[in-house]
Protein backbone atom coordinates (compact mmCIF):
# COMPACT_ATOMS: atom_id res chain seq x y z
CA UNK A 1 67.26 -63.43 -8.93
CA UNK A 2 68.28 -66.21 -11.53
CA UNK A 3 65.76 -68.23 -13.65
CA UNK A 4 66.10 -70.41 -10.99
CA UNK A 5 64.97 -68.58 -7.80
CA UNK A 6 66.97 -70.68 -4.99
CA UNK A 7 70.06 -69.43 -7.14
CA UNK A 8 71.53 -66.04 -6.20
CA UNK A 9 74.44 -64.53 -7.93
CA UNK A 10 76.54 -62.16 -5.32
CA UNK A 11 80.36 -60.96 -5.88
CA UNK A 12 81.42 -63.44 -4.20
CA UNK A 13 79.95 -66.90 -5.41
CA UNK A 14 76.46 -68.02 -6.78
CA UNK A 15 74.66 -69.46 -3.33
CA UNK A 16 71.80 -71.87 -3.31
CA UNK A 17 68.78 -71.52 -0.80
CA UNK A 18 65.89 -73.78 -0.24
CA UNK A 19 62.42 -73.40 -0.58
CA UNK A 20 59.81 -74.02 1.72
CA UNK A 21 56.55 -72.72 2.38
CA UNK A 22 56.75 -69.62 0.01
CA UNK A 23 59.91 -68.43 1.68
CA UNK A 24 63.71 -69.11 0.35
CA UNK A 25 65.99 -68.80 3.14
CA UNK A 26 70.00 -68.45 2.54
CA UNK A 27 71.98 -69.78 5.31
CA UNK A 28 75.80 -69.27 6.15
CA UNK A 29 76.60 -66.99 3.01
CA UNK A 30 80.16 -65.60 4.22
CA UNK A 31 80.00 -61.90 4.14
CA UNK A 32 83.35 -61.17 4.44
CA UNK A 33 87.50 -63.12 3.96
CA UNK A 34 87.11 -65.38 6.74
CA UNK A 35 89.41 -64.14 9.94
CA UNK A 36 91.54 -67.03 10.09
CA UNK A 37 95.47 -68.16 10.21
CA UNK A 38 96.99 -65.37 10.30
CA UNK A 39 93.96 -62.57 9.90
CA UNK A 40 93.23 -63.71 13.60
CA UNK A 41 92.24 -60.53 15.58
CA UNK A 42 92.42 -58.48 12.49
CA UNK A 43 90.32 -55.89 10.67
CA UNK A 44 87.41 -58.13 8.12
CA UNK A 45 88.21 -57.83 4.50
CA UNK A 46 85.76 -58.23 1.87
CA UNK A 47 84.97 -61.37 0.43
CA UNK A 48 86.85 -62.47 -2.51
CA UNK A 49 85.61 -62.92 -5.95
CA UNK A 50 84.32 -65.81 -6.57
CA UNK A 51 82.19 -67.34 -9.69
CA UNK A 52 81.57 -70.94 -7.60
CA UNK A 53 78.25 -72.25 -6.56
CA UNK A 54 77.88 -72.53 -3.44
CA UNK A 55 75.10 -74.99 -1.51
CA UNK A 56 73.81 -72.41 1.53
CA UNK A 57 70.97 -74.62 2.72
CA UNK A 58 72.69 -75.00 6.18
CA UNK A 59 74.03 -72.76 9.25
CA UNK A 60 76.90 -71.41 8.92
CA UNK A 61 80.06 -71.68 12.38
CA UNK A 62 79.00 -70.38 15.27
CA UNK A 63 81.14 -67.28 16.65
CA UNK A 64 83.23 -68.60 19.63
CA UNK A 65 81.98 -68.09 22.88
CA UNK A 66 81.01 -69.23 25.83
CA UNK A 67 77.87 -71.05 24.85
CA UNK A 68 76.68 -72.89 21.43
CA UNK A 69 72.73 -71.72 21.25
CA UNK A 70 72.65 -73.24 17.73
CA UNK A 71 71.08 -76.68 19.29
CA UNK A 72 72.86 -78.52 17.80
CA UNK A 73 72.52 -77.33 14.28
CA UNK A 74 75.77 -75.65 13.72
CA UNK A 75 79.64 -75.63 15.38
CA UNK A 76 82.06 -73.29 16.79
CA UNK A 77 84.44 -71.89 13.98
CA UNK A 78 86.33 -68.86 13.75
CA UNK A 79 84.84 -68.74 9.98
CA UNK A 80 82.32 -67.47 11.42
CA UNK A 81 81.59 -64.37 9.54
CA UNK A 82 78.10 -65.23 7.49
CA UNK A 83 75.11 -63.89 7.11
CA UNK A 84 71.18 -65.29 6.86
CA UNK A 85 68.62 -63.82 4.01
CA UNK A 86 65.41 -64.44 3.92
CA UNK A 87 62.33 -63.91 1.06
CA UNK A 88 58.93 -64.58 0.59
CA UNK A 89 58.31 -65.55 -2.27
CA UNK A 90 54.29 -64.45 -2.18
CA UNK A 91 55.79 -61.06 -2.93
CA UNK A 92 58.05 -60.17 -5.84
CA UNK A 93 58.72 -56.76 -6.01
CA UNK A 94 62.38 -56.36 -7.11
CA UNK A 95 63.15 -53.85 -4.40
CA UNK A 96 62.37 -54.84 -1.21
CA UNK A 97 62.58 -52.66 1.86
CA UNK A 98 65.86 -54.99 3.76
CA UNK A 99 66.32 -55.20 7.46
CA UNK A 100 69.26 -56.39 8.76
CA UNK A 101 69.03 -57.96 12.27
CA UNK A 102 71.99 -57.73 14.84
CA UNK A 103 71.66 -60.43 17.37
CA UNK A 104 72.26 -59.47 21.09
CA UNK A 105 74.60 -61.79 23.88
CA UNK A 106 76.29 -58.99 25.45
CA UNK A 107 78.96 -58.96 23.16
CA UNK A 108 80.30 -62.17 24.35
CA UNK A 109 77.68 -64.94 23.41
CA UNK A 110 74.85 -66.01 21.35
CA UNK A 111 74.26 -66.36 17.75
CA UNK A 112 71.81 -65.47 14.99
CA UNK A 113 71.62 -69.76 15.08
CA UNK A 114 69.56 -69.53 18.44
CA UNK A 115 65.61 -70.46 17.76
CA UNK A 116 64.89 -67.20 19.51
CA UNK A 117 66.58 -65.17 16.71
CA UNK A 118 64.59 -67.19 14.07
CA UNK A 119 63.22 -64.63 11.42
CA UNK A 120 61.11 -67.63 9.54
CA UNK A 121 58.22 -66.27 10.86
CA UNK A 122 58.04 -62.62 10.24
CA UNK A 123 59.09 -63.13 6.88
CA UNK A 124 56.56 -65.62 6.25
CA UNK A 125 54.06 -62.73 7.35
CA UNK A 126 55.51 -59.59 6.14
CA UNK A 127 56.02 -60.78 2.29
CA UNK A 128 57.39 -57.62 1.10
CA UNK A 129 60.46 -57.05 3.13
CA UNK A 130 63.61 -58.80 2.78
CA UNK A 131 65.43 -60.09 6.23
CA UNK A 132 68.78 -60.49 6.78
CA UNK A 133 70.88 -61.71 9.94
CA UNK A 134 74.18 -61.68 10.86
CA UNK A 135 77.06 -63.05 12.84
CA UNK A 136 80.30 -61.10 14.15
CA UNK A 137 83.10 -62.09 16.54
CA UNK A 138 82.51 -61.90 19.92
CA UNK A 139 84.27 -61.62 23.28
CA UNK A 140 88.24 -62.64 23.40
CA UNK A 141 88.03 -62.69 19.37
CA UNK A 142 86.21 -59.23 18.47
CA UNK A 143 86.81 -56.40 21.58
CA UNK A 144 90.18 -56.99 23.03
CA UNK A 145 93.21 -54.28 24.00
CA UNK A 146 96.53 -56.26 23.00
CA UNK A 147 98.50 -52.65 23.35
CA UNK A 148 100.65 -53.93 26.49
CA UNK A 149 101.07 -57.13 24.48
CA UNK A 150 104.90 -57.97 22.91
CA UNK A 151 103.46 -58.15 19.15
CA UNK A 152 100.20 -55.91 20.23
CA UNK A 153 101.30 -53.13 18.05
CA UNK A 154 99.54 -54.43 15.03
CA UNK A 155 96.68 -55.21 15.82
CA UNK A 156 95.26 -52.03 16.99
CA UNK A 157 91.72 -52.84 15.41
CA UNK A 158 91.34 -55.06 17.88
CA UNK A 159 89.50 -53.24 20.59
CA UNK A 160 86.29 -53.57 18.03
CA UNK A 161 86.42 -55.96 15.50
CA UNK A 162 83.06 -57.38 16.20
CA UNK A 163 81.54 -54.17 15.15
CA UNK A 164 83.69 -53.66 12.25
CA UNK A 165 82.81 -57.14 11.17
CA UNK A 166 78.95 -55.65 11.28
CA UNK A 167 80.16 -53.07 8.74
CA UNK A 168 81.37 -55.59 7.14
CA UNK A 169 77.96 -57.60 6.42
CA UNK A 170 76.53 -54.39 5.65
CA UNK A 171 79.00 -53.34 2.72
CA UNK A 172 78.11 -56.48 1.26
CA UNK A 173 74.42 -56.33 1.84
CA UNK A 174 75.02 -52.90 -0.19
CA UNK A 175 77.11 -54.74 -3.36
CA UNK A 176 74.52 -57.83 -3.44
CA UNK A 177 71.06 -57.49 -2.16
CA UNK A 178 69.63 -56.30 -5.19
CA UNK A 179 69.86 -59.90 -6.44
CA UNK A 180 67.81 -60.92 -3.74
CA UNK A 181 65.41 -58.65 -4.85
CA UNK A 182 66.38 -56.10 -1.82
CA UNK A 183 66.26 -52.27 -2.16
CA UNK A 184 69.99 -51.15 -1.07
CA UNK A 185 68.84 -47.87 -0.88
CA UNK A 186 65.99 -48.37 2.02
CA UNK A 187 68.40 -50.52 4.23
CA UNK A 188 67.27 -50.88 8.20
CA UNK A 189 69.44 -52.46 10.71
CA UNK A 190 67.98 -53.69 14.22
CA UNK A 191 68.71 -55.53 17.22
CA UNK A 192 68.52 -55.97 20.89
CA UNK A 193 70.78 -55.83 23.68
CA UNK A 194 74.47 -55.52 22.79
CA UNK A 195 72.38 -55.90 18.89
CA UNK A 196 70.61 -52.55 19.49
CA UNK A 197 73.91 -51.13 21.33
CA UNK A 198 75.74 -51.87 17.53
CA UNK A 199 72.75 -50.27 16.25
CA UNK A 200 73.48 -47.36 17.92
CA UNK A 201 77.72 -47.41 17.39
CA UNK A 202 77.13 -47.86 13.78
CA UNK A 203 76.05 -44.54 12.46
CA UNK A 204 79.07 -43.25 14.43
CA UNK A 205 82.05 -44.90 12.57
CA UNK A 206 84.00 -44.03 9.33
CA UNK A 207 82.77 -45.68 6.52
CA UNK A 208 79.57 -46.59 7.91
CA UNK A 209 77.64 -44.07 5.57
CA UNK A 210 75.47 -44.64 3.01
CA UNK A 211 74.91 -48.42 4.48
CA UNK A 212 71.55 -48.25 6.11
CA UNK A 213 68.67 -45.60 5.94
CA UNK A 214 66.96 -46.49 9.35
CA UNK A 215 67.83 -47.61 12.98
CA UNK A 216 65.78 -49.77 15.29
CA UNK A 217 67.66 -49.87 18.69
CA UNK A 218 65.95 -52.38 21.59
CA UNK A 219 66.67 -52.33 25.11
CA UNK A 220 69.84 -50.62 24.71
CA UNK A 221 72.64 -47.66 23.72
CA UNK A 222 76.19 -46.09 23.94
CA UNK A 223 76.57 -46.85 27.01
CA UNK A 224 77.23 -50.15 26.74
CA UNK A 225 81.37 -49.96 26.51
CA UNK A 226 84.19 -49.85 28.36
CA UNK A 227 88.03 -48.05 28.83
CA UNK A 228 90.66 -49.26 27.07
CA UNK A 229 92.08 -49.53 30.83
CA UNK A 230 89.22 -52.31 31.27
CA UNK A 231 90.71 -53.93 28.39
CA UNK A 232 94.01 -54.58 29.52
CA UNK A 233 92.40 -56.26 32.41
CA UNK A 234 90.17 -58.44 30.46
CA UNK A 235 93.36 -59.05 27.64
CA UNK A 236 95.21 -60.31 31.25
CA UNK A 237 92.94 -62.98 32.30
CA UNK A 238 92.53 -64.15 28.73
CA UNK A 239 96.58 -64.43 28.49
CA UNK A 240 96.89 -66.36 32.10
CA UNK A 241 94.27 -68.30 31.20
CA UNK A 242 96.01 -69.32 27.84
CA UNK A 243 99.40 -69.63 29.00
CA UNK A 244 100.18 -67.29 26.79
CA UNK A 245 102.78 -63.96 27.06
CA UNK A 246 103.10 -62.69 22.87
CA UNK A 247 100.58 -62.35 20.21
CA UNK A 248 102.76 -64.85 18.27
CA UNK A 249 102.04 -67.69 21.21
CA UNK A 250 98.10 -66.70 20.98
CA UNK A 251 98.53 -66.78 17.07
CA UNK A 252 99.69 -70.42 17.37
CA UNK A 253 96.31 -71.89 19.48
CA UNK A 254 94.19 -73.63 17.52
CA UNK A 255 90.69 -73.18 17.10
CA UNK A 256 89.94 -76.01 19.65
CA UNK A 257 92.41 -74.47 22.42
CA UNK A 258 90.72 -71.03 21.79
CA UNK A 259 87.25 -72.75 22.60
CA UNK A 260 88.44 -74.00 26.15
CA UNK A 261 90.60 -70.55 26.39
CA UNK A 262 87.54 -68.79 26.61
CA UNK A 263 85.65 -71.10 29.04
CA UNK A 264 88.92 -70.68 31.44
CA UNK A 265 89.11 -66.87 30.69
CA UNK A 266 85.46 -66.52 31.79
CA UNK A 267 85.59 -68.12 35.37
CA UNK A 268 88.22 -66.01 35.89
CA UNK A 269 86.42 -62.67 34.48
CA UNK A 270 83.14 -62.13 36.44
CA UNK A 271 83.75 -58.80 35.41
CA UNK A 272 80.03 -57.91 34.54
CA UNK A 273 76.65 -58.04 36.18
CA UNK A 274 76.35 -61.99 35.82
CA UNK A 275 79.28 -63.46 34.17
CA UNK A 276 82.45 -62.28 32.09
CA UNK A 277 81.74 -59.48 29.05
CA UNK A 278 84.22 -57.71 26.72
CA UNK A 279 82.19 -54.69 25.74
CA UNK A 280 83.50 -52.26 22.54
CA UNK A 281 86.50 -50.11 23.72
CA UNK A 282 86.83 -46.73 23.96
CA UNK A 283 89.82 -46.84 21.36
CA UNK A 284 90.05 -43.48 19.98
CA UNK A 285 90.54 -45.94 16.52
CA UNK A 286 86.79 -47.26 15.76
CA UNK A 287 85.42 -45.63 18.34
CA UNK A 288 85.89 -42.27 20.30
CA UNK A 289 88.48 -42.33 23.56
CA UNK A 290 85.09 -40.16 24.75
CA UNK A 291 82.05 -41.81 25.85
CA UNK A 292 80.18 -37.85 25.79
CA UNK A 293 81.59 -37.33 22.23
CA UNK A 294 79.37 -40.12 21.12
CA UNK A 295 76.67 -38.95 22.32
CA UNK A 296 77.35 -35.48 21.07
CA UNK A 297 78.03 -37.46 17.40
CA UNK A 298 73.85 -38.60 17.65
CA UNK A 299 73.29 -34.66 17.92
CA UNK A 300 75.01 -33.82 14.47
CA UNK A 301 73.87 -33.07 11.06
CA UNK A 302 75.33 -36.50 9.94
CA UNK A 303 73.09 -38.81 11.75
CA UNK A 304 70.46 -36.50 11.69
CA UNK A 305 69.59 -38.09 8.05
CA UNK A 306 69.26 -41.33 9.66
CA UNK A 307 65.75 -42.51 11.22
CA UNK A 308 65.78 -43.36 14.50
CA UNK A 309 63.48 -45.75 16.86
CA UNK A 310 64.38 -46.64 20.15
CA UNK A 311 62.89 -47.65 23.29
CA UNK A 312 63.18 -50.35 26.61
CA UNK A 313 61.11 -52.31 28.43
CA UNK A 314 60.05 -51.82 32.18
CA UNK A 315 61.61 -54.87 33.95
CA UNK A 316 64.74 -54.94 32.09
CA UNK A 317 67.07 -55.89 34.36
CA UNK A 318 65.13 -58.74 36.29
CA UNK A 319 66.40 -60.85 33.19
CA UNK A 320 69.20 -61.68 35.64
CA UNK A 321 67.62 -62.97 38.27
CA UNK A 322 67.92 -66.41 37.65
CA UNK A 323 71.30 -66.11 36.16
CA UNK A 324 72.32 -64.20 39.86
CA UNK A 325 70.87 -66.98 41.35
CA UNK A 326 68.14 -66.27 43.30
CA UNK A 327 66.85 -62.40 43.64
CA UNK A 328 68.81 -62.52 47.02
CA UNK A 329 72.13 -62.34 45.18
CA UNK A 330 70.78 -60.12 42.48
CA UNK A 331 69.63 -58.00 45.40
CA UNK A 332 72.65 -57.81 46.44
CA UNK A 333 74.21 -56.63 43.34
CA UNK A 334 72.08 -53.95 42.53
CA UNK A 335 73.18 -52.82 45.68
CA UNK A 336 76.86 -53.03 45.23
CA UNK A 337 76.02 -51.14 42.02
CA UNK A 338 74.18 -48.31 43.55
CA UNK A 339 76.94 -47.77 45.91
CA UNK A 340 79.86 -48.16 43.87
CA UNK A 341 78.08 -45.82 40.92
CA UNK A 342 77.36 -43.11 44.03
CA UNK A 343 81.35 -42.87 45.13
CA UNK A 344 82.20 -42.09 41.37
CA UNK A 345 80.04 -39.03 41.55
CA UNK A 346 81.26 -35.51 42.44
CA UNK A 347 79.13 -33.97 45.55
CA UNK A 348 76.65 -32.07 42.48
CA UNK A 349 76.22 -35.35 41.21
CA UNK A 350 75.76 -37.19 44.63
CA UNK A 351 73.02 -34.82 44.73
CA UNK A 352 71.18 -35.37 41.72
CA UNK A 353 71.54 -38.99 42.68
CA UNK A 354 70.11 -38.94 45.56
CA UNK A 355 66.98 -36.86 44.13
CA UNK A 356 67.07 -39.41 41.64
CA UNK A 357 66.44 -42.20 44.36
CA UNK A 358 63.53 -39.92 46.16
CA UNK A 359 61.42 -39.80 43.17
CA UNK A 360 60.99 -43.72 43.99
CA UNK A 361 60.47 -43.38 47.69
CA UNK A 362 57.30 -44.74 47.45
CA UNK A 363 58.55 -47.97 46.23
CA UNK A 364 60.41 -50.84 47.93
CA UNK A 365 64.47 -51.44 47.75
CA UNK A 366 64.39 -53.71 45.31
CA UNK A 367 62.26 -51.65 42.83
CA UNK A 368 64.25 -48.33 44.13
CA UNK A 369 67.47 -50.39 42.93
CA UNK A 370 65.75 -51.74 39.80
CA UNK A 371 64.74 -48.61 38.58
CA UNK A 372 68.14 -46.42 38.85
CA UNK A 373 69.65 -49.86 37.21
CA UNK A 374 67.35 -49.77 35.01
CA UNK A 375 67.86 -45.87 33.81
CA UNK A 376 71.50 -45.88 33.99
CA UNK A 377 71.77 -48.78 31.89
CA UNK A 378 69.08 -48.28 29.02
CA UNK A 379 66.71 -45.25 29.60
CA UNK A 380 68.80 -42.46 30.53
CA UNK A 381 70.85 -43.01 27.24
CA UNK A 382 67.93 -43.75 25.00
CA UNK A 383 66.69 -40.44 26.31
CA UNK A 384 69.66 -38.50 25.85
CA UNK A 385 70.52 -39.88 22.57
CA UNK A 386 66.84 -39.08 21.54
CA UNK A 387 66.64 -35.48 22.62
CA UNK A 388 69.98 -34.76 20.70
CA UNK A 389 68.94 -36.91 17.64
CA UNK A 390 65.42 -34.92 17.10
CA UNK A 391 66.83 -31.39 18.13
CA UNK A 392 69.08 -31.93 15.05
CA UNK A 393 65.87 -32.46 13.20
CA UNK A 394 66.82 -36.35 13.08
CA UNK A 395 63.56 -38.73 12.47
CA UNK A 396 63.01 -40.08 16.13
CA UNK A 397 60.55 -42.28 17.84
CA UNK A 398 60.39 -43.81 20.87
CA UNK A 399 58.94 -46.77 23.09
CA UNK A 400 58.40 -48.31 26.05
CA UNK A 401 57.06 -51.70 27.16
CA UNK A 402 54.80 -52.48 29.91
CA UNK A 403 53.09 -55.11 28.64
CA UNK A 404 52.65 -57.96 28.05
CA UNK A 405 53.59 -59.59 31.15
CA UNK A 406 56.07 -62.33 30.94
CA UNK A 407 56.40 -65.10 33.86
CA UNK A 408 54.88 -63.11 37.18
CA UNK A 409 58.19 -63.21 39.09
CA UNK A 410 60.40 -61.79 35.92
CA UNK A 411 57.87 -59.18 34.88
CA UNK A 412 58.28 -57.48 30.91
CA UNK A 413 61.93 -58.35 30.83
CA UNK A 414 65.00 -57.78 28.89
CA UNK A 415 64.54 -59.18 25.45
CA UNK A 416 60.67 -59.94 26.30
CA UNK A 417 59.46 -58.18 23.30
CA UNK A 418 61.22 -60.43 20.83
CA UNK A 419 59.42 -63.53 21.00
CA UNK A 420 56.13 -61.29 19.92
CA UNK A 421 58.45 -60.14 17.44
CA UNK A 422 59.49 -63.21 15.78
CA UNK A 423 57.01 -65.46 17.29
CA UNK A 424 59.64 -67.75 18.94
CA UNK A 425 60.06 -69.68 22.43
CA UNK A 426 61.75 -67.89 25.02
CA UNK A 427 62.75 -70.43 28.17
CA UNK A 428 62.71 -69.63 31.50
CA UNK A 429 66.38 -69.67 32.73
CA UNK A 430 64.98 -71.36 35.87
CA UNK A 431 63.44 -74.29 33.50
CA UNK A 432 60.36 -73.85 34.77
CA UNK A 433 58.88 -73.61 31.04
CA UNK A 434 58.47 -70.84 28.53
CA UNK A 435 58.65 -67.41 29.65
CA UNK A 436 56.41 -66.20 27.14
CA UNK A 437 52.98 -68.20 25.86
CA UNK A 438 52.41 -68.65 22.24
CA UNK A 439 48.44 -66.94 23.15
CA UNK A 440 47.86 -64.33 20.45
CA UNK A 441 47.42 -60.80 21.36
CA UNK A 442 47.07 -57.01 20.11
CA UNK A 443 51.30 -56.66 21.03
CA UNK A 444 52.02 -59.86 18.89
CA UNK A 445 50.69 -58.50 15.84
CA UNK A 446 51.12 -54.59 16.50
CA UNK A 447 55.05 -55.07 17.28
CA UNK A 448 55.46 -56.85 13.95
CA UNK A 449 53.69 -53.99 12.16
CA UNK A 450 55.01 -50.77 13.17
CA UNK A 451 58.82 -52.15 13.22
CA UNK A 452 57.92 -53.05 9.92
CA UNK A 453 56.38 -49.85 8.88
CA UNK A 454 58.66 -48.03 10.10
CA UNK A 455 61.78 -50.07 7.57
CA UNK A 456 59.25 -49.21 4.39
CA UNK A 457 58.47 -45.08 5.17
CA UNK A 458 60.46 -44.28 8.44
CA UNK A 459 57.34 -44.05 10.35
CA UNK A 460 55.92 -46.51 12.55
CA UNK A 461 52.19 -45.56 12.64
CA UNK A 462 49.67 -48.34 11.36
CA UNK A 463 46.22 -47.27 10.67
CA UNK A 464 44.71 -47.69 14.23
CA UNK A 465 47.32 -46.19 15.91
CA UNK A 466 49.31 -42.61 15.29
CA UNK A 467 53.09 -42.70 16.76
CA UNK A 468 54.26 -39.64 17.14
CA UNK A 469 57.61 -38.19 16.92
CA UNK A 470 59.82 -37.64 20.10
CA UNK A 471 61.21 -34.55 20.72
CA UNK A 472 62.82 -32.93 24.49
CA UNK A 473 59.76 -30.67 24.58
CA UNK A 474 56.84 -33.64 25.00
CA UNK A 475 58.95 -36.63 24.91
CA UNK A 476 56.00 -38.20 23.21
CA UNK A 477 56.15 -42.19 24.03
CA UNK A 478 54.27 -45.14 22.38
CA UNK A 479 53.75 -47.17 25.37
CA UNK A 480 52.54 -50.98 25.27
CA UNK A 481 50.33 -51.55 27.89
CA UNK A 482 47.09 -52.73 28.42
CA UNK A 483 46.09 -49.79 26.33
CA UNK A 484 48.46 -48.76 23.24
CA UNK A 485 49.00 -44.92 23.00
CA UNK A 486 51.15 -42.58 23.11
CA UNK A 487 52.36 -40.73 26.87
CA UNK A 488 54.07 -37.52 27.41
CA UNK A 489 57.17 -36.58 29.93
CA UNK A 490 56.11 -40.78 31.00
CA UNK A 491 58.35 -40.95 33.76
CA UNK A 492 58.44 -37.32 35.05
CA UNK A 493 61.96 -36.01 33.65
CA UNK A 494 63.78 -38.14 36.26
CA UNK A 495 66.07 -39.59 33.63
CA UNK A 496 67.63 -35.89 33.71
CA UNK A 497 68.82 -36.24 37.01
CA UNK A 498 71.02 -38.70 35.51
CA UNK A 499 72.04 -38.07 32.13
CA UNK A 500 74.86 -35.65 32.48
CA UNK A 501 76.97 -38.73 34.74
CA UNK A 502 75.55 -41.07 32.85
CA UNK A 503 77.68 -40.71 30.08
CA UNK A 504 80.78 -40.65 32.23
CA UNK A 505 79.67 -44.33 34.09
CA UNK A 506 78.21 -45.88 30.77
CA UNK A 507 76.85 -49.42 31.69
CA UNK A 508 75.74 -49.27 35.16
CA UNK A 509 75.78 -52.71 35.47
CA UNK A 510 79.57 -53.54 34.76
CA UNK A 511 81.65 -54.47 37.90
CA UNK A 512 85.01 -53.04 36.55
CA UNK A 513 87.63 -53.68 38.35
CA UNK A 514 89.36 -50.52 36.68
């Protein structure tokens, strides 16, 4: 840093934070050539060079989509491709352990501007790492297939910019941090949701290497895309609901028009499990044609030099409840689910599904459906990607969430972890309050510390309790209950039954249409 420590000099501009409380946060830094005009739908360049000074005490746009969660701080803008830092200043070692955070919203919404993705807090108690967060396009602006488009031809890219704009942040992170007082070289990236699914789709595209040491994925994988035949379906609705035919009549909507586009091209698209989602594509450009190879990629000697942590939590899925509204619909949908994953399967696999559903016979319909949702979506893959990660002699840990409880009715949801994380509200979708209470506990503080441990040395343990590595032998599992410890083989090997399909279906919760 500068003589003056709110000034940063980067490549691209000299930005001014603001200090508060022995933390200087950097809002809105732009990471990357904004992807406007005529760089619509196309690949991020670098920032420019630039020797201004730059005021970057405020949030920067909010990526388009179908919701602001900014409240009020911040407005839609296709400029949207900046980038948080945060540094406490009660520390100042010149070469910080960084991690980056990659904000969840299924690909489609939310913003590292929501309160929930606040990182004020954990930097404020873990002085001597450096946070970053980051925005990327999302939905009808970063995962789109334009191929049967007149004018789709150049913009094959398209099908993942969102993740390439992730790259991106991280290149830069890798030319500037140091001036932060950031250690380039000991560079973790995180997330949750379609955040941890980037986590995990990083390590496996060109160029990525060399930009982080360390992955923290939460609550879920690989799975989570879709065909490029899925794309042309959701690239249909988002032209009807345009008006549009070319890519030189989408190129001409303005900012404002793209805004209501999306809210049209939504209703239209209830194409996932609780509204409209444009997952990465299968491109065979960013990202393998091959859902398998992927997972086959987590099993090679490349990634095996990357640490690995990644885990779920037990209620996942009962996140959508209130979105489905009412567990009678959701219900409902888990059923359509189970049946329309079942016909997909040849008769070996109908068979190992329906062993899969007797190891829960014991349990009602609801939790029968829950639980294969819940594997097919998050654990089978974590699993799978695990067992290939540490056979290749990769760095792997893994966890699961029990407790703490969230609302009664919702259970340990998806995403419940992160308010312990950050120490940020959560509401109840049903307004009925906050999902998670503010009371302290052993998960509130032990959470903070082994994610954290685990960006300075790559291994999660704290000095009460040992972590132990996973491997397909033990499957060793730190499990936060109302005990923390590790559990072998936790739920019986059941995600096998599963795995080999698994790949095939990816997201279980998806209702493609093709």
């Amino acid at each position: 840093m500068s003589d003056n420590n709110n000034a940063v000099k980067c490549n691209n501009g000299t930005f001014i934070g603001k200090e508060s409380d022995e933390l200087i946060i950097w809002k809105g830094i732009p990471y990357a050539t904004q992807p406007v005009g005529e760089l619509r739908w196309k690949k991020a360049l670098p920032a420019a060079d630039d020797d201004g000074v730059y005021d970057a005490t405020k949030p920067g746009p909010v990526p388009i989509g179908p919701l602001n969660d900014s409240m009020g701080t911040a407005e839609f803008g296709e400029d949207c491709l900046v980038l948080n830092v945060y540094c406490n200043t009660g520390c100042t070692d010149s070469k910080k352990p960084v991690m980056v955070w990659i904000h969840g919203g299924g690909f489609c919404a939310e913003s590292q501007a929501s309160p929930l993705y606040d990182l004020t807090s954990i930097a404020k108690q873990c002085p001597d790492i450096l946070f970053v967060s980051i925005d990327y396009r999302l939905g009808f602006l970063g995962f789109m297939n334009f191929e049967r488009v007149p004018g789709g031809e150049n913009f094959k890219e398209a099908g993942n910019l969102g993740l390439l704009d992730q790259l991106e942040a991280l290149r830069w992170v890798q030319k500037n941090i140091a001036g932060f007082g950031g250690d380039p070289d000991n560079v973790t990236i995180f997330g949750e949701s379609a955040g941890s699914a980037s986590v995990t789709f990083l390590p496996l595209i060109d160029g990525s290497e060399g930009l982080f040491k360390r992955c923290i994925a939460q609550s879920a994988n690989i799975a989570y895309t879709d065909t490029m035949e899925h794309g042309i379906h959701v690239t249909q609705n988002f032209l009807t609901a345009a008006g549009c035919r070319t890519m030189d009549e989408l190129m001409e909507l303005s900012t404002e028009e793209l805004v209501e586009v999306y809210a049209k091209a939504t209703a239209i698209d209830k194409n996932c499990l609780l509204g409209a989602a444009n997952f990465p594509l299968l491109d065979g450009v960013t990202l393998p044609e091959d859902r398998a190879v992927m997972y086959g990629m987590w099993g090679d000697e490349k990634r095996s030099k990357i640490d690995l942590l990644i885990g779920s939590n037990l209620d996942e899925l009962r996140y959508f409840i209130p979105l489905e509204g009412g567990e009678e619909n959701y219900t409902e949908t888990l059923r359509w689910i189970a049946k329309r994953d079942r016909a997909l399967l040849n008769e070996q696999e109908k068979a190992m599904f329906d062993k899969f559903m007797a190891t829960l016979e014991n349990e009602s319909e609801l939790r029968r459906l829950e639980q294969y949702c819940n594997d097919i979506n998050f654990r089978a893959g974590n699993t799978d990607m695990a067992i290939r990660h540490s056979a290749a002699g990769g760095n792997t840990y893994m966890y699961f969430v029990r407790k703490p409880v969230t609302t009664e009715y919702l259970g340990v949801i998806h995403a419940a972890e992160l308010p312990y994380l950050f120490d940020n509200c959560m509401p109840d979708p049903m307004g009925s309050g906050e999902i998670v209470s503010a009371e302290d506990c052993e998960f509130r503080h032990v959470v903070k510390e082994m994610w954290t441990n685990f960006a300075r040395t790559g291994n999660p343990s704290t000095g009460k309790y040992e972590w132990k590595k996973f491997s397909g032998d033990d499957r060793q599992t730190m499990v936060f209950d109302d005990t923390i410890g590790m559990q072998k083989d936790m739920f019986g090997r059941r995600e096998d039954l599963m795995m080999p399909w698994a790949e095939r279906l990816g997201n279980g919760s998806s209702k493609r249409v093709c």
